[in-house]
N, C-alpha and C. Protein backbone atom coordinates (compact mmCIF):
# COMPACT_ATOMS: atom_id res chain seq x y z
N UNK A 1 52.02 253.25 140.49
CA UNK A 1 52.85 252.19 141.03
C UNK A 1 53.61 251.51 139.89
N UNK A 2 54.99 251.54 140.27
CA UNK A 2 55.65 250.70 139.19
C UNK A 2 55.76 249.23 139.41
N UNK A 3 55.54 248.79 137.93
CA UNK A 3 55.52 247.28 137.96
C UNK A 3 56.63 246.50 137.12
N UNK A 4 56.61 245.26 137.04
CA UNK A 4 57.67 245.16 135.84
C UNK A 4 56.78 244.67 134.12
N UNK A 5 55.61 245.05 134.43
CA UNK A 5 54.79 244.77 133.44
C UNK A 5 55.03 245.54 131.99
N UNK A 6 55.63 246.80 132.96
CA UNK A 6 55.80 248.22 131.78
C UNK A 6 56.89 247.81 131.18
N UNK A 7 58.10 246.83 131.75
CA UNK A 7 59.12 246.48 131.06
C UNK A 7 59.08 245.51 129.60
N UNK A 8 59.88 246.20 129.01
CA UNK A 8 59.72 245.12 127.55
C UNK A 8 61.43 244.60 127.63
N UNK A 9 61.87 243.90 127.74
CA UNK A 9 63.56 243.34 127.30
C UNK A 9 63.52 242.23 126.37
N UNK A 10 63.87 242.39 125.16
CA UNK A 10 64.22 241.22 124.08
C UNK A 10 65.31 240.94 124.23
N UNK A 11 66.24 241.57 124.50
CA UNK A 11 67.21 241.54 123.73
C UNK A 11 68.41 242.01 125.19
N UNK A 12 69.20 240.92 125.68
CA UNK A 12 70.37 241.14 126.90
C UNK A 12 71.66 241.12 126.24
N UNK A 13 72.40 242.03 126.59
CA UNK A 13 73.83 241.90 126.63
C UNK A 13 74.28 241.89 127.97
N UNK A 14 75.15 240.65 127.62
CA UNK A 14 76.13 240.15 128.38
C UNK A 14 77.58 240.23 128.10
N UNK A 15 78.61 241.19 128.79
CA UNK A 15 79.79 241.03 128.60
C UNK A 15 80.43 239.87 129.28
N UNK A 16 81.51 239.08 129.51
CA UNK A 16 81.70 238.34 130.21
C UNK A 16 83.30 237.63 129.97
N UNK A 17 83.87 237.93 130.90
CA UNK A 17 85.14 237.34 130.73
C UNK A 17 86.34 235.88 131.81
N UNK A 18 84.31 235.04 132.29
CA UNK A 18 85.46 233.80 132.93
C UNK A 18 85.13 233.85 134.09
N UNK A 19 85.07 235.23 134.39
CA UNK A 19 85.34 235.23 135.83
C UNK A 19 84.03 235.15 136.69
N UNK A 20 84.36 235.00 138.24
CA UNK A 20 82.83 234.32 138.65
C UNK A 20 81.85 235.56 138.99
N UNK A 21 82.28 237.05 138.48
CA UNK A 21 81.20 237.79 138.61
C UNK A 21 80.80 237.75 137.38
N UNK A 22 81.49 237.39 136.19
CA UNK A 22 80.43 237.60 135.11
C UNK A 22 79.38 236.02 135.13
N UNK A 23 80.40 235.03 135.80
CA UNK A 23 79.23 234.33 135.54
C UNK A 23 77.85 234.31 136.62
N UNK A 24 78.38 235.22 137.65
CA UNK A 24 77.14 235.39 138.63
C UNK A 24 76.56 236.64 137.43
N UNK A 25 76.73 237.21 136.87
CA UNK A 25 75.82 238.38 135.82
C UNK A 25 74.86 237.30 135.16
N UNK A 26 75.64 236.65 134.46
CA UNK A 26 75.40 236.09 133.40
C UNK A 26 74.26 235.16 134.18
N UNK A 27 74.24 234.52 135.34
CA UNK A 27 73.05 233.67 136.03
C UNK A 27 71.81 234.77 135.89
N UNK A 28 72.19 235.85 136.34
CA UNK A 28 70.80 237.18 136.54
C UNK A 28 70.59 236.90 135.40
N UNK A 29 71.03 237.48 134.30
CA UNK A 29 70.96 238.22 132.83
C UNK A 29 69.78 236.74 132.33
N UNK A 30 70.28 235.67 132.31
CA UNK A 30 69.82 234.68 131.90
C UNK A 30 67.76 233.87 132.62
N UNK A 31 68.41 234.55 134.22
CA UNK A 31 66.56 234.67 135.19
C UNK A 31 65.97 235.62 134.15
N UNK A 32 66.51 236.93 133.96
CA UNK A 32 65.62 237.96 133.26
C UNK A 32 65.70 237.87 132.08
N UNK A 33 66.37 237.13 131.03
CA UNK A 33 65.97 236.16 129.80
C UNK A 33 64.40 235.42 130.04
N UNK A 34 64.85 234.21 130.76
CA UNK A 34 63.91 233.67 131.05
C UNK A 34 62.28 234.70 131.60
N UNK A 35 62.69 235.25 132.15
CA UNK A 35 61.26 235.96 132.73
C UNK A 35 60.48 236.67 131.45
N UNK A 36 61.16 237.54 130.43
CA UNK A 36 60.90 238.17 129.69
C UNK A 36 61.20 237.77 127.85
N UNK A 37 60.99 236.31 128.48
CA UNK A 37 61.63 235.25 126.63
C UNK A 37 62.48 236.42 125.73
N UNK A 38 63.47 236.66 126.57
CA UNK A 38 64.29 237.24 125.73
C UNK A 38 65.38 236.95 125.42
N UNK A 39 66.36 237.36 124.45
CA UNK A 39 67.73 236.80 124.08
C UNK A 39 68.84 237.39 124.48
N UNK A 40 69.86 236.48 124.52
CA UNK A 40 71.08 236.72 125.44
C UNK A 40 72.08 236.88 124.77
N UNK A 41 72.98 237.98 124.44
CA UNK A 41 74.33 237.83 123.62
C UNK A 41 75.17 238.07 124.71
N UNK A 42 76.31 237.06 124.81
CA UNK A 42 77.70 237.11 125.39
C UNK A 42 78.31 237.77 124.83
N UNK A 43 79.01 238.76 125.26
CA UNK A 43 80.51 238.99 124.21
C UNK A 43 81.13 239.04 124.88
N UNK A 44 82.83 238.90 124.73
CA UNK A 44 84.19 239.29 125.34
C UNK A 44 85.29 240.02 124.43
N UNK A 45 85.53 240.53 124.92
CA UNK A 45 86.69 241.68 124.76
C UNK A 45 88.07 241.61 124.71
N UNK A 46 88.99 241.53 123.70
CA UNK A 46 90.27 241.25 124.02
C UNK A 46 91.06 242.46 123.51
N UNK A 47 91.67 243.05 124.53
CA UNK A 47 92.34 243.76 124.38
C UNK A 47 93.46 244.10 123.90
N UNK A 48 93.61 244.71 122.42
CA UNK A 48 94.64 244.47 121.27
C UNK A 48 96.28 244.58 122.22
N UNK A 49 96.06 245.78 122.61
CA UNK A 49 97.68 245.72 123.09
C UNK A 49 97.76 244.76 123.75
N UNK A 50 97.09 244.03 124.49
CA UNK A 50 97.42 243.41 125.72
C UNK A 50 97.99 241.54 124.83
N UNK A 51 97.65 241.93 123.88
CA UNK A 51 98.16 240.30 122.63
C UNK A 51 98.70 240.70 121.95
N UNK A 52 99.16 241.83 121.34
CA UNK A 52 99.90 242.23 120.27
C UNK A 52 100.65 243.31 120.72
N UNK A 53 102.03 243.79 120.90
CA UNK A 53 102.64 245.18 120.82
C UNK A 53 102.27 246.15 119.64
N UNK A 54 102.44 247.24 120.11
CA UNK A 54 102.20 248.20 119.02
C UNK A 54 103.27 247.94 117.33
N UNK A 55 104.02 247.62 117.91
CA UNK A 55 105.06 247.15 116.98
C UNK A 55 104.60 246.18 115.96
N UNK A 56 104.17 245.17 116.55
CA UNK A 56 103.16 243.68 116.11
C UNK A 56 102.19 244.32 115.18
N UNK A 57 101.23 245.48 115.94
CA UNK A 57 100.31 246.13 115.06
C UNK A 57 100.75 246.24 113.86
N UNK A 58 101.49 247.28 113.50
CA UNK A 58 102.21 248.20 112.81
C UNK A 58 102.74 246.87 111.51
N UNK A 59 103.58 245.86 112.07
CA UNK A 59 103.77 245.12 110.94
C UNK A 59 102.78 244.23 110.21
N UNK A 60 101.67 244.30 110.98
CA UNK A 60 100.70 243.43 110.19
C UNK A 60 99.95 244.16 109.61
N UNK A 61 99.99 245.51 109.50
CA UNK A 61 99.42 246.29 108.34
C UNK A 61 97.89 246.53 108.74
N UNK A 62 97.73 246.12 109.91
CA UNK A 62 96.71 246.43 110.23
C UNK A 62 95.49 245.47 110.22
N UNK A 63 96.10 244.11 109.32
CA UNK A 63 95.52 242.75 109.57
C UNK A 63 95.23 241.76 110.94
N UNK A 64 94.39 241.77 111.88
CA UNK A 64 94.28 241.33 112.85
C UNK A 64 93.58 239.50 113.11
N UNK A 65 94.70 238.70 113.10
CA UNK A 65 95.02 237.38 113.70
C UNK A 65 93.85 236.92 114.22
N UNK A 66 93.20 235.75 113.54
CA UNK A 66 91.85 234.81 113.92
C UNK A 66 91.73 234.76 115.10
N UNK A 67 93.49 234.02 115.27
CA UNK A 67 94.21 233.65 116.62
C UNK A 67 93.87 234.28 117.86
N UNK A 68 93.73 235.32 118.02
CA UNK A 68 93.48 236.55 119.00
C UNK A 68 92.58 236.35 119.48
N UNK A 69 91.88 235.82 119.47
CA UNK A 69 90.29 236.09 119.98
C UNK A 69 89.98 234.61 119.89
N UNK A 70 90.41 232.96 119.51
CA UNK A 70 90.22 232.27 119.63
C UNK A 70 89.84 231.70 121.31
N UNK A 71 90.85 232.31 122.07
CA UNK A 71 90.86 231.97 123.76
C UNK A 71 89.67 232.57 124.03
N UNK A 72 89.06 233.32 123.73
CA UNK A 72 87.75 234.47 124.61
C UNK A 72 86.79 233.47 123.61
N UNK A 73 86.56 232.90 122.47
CA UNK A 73 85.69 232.58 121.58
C UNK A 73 85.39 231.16 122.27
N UNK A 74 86.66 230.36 122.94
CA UNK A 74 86.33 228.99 123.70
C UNK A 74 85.80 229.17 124.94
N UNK A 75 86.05 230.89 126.05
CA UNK A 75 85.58 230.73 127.06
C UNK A 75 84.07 231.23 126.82
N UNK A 76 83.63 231.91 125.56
CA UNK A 76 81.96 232.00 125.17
C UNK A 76 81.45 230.77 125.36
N UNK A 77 82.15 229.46 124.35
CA UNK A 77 81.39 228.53 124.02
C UNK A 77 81.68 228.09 125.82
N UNK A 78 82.20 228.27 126.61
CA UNK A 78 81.71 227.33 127.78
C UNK A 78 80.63 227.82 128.92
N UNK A 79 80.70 229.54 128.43
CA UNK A 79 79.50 230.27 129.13
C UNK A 79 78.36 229.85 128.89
N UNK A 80 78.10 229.80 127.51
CA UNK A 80 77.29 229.66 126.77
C UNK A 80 76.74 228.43 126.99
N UNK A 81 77.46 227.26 127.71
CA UNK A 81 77.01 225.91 127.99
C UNK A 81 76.19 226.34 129.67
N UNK A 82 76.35 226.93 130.17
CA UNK A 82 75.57 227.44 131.49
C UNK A 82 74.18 228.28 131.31
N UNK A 83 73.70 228.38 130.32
CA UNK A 83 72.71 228.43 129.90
C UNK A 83 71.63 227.27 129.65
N UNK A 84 70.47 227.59 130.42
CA UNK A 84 69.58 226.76 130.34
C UNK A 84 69.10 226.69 128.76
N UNK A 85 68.89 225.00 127.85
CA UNK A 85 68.66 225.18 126.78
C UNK A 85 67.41 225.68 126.06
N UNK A 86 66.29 226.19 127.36
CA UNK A 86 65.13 227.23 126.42
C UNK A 86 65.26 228.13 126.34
N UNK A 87 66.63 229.34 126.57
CA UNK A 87 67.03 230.53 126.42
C UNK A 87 67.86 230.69 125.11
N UNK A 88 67.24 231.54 124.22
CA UNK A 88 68.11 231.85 123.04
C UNK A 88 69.38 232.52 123.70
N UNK A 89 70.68 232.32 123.22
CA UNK A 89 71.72 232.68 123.30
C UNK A 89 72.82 232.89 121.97
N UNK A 90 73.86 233.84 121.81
CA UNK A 90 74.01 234.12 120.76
C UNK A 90 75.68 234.31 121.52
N UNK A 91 76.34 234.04 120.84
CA UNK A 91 77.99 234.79 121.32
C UNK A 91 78.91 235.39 120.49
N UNK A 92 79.28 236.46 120.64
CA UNK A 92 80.36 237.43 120.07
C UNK A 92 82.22 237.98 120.61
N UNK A 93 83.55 237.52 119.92
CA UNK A 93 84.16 237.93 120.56
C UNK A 93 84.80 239.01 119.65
N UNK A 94 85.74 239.95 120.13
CA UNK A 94 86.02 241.19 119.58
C UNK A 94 87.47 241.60 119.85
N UNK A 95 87.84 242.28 119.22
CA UNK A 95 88.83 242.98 119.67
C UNK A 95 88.43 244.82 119.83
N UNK A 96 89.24 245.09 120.73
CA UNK A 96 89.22 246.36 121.06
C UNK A 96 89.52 246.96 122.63
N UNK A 97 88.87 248.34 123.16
CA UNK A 97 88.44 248.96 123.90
C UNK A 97 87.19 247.99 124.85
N UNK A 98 86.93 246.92 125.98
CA UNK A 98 86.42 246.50 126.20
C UNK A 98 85.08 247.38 126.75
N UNK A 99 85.23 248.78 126.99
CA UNK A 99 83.77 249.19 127.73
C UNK A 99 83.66 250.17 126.24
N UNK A 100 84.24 250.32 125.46
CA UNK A 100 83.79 251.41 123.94
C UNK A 100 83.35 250.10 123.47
N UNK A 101 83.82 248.91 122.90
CA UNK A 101 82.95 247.58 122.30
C UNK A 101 81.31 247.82 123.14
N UNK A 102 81.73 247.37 124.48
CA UNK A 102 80.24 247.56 124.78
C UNK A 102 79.26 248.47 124.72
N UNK A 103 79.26 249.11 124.81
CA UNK A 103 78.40 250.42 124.39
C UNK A 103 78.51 250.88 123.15
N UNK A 104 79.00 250.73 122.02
CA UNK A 104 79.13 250.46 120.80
C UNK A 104 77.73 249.64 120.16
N UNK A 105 77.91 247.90 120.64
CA UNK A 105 77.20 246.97 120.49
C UNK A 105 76.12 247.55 121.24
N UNK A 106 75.94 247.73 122.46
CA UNK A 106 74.32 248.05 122.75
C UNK A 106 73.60 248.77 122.05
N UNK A 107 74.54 250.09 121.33
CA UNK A 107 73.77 251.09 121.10
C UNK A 107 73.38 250.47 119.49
N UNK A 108 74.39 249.88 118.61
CA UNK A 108 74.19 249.22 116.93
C UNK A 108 73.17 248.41 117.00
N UNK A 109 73.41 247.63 117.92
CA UNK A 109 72.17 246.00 118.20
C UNK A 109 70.94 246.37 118.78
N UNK A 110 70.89 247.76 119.30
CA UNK A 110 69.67 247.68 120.42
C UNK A 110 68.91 246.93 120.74
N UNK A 111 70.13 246.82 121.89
CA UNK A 111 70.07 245.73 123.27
C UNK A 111 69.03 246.83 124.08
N UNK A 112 68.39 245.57 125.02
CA UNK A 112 67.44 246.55 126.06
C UNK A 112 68.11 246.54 127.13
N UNK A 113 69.16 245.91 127.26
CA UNK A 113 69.35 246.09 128.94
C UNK A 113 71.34 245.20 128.54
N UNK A 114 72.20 245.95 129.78
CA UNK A 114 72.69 245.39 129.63
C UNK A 114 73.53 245.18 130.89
N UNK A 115 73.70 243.62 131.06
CA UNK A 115 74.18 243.25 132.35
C UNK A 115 75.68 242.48 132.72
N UNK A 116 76.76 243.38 133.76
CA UNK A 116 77.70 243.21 133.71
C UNK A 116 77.99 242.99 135.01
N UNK A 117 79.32 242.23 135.40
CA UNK A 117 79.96 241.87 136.74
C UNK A 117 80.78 243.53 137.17
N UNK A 118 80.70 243.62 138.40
CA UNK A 118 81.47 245.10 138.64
C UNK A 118 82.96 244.80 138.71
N UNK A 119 83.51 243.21 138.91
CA UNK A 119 84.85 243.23 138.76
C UNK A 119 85.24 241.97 138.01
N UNK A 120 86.28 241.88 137.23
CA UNK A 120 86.53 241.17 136.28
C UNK A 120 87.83 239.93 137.22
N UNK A 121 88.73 239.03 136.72
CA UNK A 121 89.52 238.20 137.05
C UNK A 121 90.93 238.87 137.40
N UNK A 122 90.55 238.38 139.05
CA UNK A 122 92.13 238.90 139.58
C UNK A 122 92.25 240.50 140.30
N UNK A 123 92.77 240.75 141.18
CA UNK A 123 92.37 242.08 142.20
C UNK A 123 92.68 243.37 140.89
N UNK A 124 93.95 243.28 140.16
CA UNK A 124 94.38 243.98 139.03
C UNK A 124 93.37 244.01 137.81
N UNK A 125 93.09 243.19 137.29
CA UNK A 125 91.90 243.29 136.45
C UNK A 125 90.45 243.11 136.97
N UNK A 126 90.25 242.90 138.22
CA UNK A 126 89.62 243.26 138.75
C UNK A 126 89.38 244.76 138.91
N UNK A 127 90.16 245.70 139.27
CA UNK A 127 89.92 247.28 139.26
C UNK A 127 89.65 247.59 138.04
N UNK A 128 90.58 246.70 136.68
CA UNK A 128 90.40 247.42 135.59
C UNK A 128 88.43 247.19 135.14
N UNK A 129 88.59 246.55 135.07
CA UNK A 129 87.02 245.22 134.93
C UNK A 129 85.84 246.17 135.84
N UNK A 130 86.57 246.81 136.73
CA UNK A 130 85.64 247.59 137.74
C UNK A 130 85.41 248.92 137.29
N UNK A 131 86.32 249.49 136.70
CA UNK A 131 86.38 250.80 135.41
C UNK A 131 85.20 250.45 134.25
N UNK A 132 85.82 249.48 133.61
CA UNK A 132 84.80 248.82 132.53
C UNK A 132 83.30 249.28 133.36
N UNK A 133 82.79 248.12 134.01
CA UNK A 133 81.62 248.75 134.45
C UNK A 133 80.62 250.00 134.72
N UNK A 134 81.63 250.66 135.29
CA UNK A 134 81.39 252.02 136.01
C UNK A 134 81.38 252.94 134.52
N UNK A 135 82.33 252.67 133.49
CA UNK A 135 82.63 253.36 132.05
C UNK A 135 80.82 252.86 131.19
N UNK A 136 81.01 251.69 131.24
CA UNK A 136 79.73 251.17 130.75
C UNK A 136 78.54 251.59 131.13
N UNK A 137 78.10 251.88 132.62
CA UNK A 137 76.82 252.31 133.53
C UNK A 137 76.62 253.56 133.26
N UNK A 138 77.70 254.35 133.09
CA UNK A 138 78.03 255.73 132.43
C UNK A 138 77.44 256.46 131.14
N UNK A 139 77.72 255.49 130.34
CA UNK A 139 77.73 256.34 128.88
C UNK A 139 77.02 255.42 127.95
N UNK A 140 76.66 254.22 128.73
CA UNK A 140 75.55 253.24 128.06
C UNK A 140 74.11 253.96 127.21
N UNK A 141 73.66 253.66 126.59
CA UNK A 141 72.45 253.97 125.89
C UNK A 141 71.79 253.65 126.13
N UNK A 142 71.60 252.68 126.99
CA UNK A 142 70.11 251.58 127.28
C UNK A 142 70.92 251.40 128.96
N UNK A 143 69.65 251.00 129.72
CA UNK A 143 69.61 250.82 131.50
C UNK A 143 70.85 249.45 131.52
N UNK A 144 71.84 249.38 132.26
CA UNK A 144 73.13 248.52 133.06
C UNK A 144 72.65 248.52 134.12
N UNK A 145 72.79 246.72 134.44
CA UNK A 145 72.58 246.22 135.62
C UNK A 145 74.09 246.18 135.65
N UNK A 146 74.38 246.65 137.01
CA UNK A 146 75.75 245.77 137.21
C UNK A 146 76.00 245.32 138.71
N UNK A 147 76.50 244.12 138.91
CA UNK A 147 76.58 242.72 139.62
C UNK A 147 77.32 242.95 140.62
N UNK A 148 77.22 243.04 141.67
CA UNK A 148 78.46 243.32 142.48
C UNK A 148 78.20 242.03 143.38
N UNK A 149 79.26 241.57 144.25
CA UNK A 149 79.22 239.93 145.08
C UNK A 149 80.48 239.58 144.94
């Protein structure tokens, strides 16, 4: 008989970008923190082309702007306030490939588990956000919960 006794989780990743399925993830991710005193990293993902043209790239030599990632780094710090304060929590923002970052980080950090919303902000990034997931549940290294509601 399986129990959840056999489970060990230290260590949650949380992707999360605002929207109210990551923060319905991020409510789970944070119960199964709590259940298993384990720690919670947020990260978000900003997607280079989608702030910079290729062009933009190209002239900055390949130097990539604090700036960029400041907006995803303020919506951590307000995730991060929805956290109950006996849960360790940790936050990371990035640039890149949002479902290659994640599975990247799970597999470098070994994370035990990692829990994501199945659709992201807005019906359009919503499908994309819904790729992410499905890309993530896929080729993850460690067991994805992912959130659907």
């Amino acid at each position: 008989m399986f129990t959840f006794d056999d489970i060990s989780l230290k260590k949650i990743l949380v992707p999360v970008d605002g929207s109210n399925q990551s923060k319905e993830a991020l409510r789970r991710a944070a119960h199964l923190a709590q259940q298993f005193d384990a720690t919670l990293t947020l990260i978000s993902v900003v997607e280079l082309g989608k702030v910079m043209s290729g062009v933009q790239q190209v002239h900055t030599g390949g130097y990539i702007p604090e700036h960029l990632t400041a907006g995803a780094e303020e919506m951590l710090r307000k995730m991060a306030e929805l956290i109950p304060p006996h849960i360790s929590v940790e936050t990371a923002a990035f640039l890149g490939d949002p479902a290659e970052v994640v599975i990247e980080e799970s597999l470098e950090e070994g994370y035990d588990l990692v829990v994501i919303g199945s659709r992201g902000l807005g019906k359009i990034k919503g499908i994309i956000m819904g790729s992410i997931s499905q890309q993530v549940a896929q080729e993850c290294h460690c067991p994805v919960l992912v959130i659907h509601g």
